[in-house]
N, C-alpha and C. Protein backbone atom coordinates (compact mmCIF):
# COMPACT_ATOMS: atom_id res chain seq x y z
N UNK A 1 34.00 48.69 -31.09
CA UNK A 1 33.24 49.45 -32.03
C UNK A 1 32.70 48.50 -33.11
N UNK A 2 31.57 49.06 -33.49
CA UNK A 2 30.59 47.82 -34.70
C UNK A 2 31.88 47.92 -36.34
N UNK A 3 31.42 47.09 -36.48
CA UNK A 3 32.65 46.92 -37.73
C UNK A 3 31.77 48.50 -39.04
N UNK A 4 30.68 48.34 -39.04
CA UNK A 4 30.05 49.11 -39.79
C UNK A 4 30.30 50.69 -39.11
N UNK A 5 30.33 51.22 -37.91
CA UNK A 5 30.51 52.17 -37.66
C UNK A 5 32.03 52.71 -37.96
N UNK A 6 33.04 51.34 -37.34
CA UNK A 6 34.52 51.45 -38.33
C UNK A 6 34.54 51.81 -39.50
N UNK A 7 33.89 51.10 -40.58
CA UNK A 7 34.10 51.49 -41.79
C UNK A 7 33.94 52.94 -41.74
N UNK A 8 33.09 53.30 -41.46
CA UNK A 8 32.49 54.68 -41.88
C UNK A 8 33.22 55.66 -41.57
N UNK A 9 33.86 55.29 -39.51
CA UNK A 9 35.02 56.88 -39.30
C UNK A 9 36.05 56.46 -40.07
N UNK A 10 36.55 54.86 -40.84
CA UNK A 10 37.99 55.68 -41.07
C UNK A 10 37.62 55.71 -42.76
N UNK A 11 36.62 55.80 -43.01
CA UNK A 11 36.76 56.67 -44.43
C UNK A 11 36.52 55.03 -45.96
N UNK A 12 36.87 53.99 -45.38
CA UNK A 12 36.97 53.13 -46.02
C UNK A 12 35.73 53.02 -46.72
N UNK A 13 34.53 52.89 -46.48
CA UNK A 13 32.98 52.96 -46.98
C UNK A 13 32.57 54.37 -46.25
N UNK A 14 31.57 55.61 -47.63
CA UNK A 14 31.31 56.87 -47.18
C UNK A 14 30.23 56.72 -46.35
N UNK A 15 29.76 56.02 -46.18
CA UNK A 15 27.74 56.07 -44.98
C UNK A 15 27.71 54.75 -44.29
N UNK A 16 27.44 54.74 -43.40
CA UNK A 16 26.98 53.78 -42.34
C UNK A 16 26.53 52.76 -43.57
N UNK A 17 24.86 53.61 -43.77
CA UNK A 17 24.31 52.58 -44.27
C UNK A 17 24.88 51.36 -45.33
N UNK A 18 25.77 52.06 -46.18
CA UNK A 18 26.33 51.47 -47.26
C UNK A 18 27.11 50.25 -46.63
N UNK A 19 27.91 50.71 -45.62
CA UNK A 19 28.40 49.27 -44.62
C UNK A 19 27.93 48.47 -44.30
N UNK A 20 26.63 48.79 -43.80
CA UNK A 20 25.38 47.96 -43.26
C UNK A 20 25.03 46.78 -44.09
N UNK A 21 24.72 47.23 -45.81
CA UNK A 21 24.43 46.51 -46.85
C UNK A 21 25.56 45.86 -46.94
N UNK A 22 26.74 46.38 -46.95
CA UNK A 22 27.69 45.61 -47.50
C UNK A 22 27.95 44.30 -47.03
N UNK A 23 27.88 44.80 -45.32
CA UNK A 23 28.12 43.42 -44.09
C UNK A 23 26.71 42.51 -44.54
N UNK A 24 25.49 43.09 -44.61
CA UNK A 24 24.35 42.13 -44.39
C UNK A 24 24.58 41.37 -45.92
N UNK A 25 25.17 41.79 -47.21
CA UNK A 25 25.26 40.98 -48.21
C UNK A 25 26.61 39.99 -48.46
N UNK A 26 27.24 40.09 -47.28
CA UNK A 26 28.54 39.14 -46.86
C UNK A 26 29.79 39.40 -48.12
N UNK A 27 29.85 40.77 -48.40
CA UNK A 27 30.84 41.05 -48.56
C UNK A 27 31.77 41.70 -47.65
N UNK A 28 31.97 41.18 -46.21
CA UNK A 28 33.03 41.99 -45.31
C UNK A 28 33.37 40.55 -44.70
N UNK A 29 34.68 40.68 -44.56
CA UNK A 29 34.87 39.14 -43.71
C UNK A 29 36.41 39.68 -42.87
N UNK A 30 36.14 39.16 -41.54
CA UNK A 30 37.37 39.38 -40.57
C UNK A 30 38.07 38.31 -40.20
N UNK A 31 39.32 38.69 -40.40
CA UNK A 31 40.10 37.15 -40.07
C UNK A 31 39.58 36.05 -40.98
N UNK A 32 38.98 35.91 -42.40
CA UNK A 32 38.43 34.89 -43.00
C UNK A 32 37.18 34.61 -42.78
N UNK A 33 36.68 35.59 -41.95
CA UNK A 33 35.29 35.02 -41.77
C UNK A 33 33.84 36.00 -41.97
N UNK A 34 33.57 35.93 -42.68
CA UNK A 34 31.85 36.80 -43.09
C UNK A 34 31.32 37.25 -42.28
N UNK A 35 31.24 38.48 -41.83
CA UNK A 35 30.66 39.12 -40.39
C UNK A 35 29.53 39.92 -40.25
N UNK A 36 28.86 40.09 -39.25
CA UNK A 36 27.45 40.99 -39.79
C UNK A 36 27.70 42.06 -39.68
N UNK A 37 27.29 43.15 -39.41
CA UNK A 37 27.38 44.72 -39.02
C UNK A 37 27.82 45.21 -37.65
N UNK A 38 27.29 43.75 -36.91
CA UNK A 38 27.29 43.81 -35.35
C UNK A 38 28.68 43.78 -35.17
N UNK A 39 29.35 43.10 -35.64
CA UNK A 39 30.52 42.29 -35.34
C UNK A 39 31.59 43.32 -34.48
N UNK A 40 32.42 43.15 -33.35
CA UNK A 40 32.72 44.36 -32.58
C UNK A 40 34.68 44.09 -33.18
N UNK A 41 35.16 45.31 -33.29
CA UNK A 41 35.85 45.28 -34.30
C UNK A 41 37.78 45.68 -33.20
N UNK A 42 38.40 44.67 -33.32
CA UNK A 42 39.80 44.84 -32.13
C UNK A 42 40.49 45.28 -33.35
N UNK A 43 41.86 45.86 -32.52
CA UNK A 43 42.73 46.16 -33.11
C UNK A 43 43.85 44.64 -33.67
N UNK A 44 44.11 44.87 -34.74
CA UNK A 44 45.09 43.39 -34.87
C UNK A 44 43.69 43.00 -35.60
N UNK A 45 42.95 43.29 -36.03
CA UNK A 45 41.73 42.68 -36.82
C UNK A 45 41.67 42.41 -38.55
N UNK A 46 41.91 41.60 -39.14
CA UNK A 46 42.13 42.24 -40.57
C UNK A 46 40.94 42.00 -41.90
N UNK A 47 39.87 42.88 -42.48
CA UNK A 47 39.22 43.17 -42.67
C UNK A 47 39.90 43.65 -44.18
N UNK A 48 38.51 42.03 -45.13
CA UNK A 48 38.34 41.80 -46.17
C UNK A 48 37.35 42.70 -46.97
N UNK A 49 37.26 43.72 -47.68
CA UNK A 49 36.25 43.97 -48.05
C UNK A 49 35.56 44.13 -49.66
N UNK A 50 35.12 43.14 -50.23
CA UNK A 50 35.38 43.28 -51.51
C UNK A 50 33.55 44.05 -51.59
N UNK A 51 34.32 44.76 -52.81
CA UNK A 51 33.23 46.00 -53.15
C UNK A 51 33.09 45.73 -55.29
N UNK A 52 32.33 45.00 -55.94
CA UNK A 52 32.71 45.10 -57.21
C UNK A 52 33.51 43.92 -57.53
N UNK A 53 34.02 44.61 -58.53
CA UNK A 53 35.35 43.77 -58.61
C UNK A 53 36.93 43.55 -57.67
N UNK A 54 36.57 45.01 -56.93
CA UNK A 54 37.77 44.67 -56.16
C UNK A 54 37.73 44.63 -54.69
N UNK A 55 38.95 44.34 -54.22
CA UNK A 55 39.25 43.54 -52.92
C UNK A 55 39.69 44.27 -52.04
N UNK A 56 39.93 45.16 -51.17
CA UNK A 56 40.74 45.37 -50.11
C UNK A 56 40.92 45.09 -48.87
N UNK A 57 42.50 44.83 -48.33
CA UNK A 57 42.59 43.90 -47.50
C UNK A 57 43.34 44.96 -46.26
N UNK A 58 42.76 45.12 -45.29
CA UNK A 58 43.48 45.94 -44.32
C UNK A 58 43.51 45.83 -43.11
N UNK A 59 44.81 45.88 -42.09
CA UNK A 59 44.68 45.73 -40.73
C UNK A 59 44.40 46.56 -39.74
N UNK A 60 43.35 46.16 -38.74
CA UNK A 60 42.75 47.53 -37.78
C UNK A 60 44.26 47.64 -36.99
N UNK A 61 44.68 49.32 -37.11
CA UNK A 61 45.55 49.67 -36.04
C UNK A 61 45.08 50.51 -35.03
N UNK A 62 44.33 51.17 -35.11
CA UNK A 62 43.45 51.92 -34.01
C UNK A 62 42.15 51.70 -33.95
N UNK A 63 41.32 52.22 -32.70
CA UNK A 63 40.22 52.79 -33.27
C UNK A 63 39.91 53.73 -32.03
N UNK A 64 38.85 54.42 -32.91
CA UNK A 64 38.54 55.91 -32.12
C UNK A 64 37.07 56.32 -33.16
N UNK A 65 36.42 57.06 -31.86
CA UNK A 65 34.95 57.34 -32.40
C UNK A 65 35.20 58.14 -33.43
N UNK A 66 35.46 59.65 -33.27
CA UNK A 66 35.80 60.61 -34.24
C UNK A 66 37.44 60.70 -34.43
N UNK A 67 37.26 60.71 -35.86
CA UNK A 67 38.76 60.90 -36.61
C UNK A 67 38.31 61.76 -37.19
N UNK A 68 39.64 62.93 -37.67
CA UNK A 68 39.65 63.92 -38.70
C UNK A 68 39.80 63.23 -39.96
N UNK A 69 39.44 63.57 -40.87
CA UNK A 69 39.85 63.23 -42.25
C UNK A 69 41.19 63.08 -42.94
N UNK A 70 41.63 64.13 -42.70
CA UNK A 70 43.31 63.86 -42.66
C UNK A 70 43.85 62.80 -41.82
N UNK A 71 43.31 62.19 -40.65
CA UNK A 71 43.98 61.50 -39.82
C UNK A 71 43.19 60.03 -40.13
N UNK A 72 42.30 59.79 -40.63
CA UNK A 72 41.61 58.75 -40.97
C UNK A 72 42.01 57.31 -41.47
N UNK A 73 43.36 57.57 -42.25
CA UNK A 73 44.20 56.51 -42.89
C UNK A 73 45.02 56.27 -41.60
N UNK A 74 45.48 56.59 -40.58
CA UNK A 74 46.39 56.03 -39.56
C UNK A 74 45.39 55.25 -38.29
N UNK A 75 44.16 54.70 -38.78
CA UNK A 75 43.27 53.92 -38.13
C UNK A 75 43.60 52.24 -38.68
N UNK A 76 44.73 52.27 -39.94
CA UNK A 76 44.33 51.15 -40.32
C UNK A 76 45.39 50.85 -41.07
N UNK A 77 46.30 50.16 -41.87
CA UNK A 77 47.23 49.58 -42.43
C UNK A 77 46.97 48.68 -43.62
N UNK A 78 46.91 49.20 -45.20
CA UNK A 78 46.91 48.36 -46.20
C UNK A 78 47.45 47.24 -46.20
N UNK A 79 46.89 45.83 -46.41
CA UNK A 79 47.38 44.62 -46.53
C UNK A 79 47.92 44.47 -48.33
């Protein structure tokens, strides 16, 4: 799955698009490294995303096209 479409089902960034910008302005980096939108996103993946002033650091534990909202946080593991 595109790292930008990740963001979006598990809730971490609210719109695609906003991911889109975020990746194309190299604030998303996996494993240490600055990724585009394309970037295809494994589990065991851990995904930098600074937004502002702040940072969050989290590891992919699932993924799945549609998540419920309630279930959205068990896609992924706070670093």
């Amino acid at each position: 799955m595109r790292i930008d479409k990740f963001l979006k089902v598990s809730r971490l960034i609210k719109r695609r698009s906003v991911a889109n910008e975020a990746c194309d302005g190299g604030r998303i980096a996996v494993n240490g490294k600055i990724v585009k939108a394309s970037y295809d996103v494994k589990p065991g993946d851990v995904i930098e995303l600074t937004l502002g002033s702040k940072t969050v650091k989290v590891r992919v534990e699932n993924i799945s096209e549609h998540v419920l909202k309630a279930d959205a946080a068990s896609l992924y593991t706070v670093l």
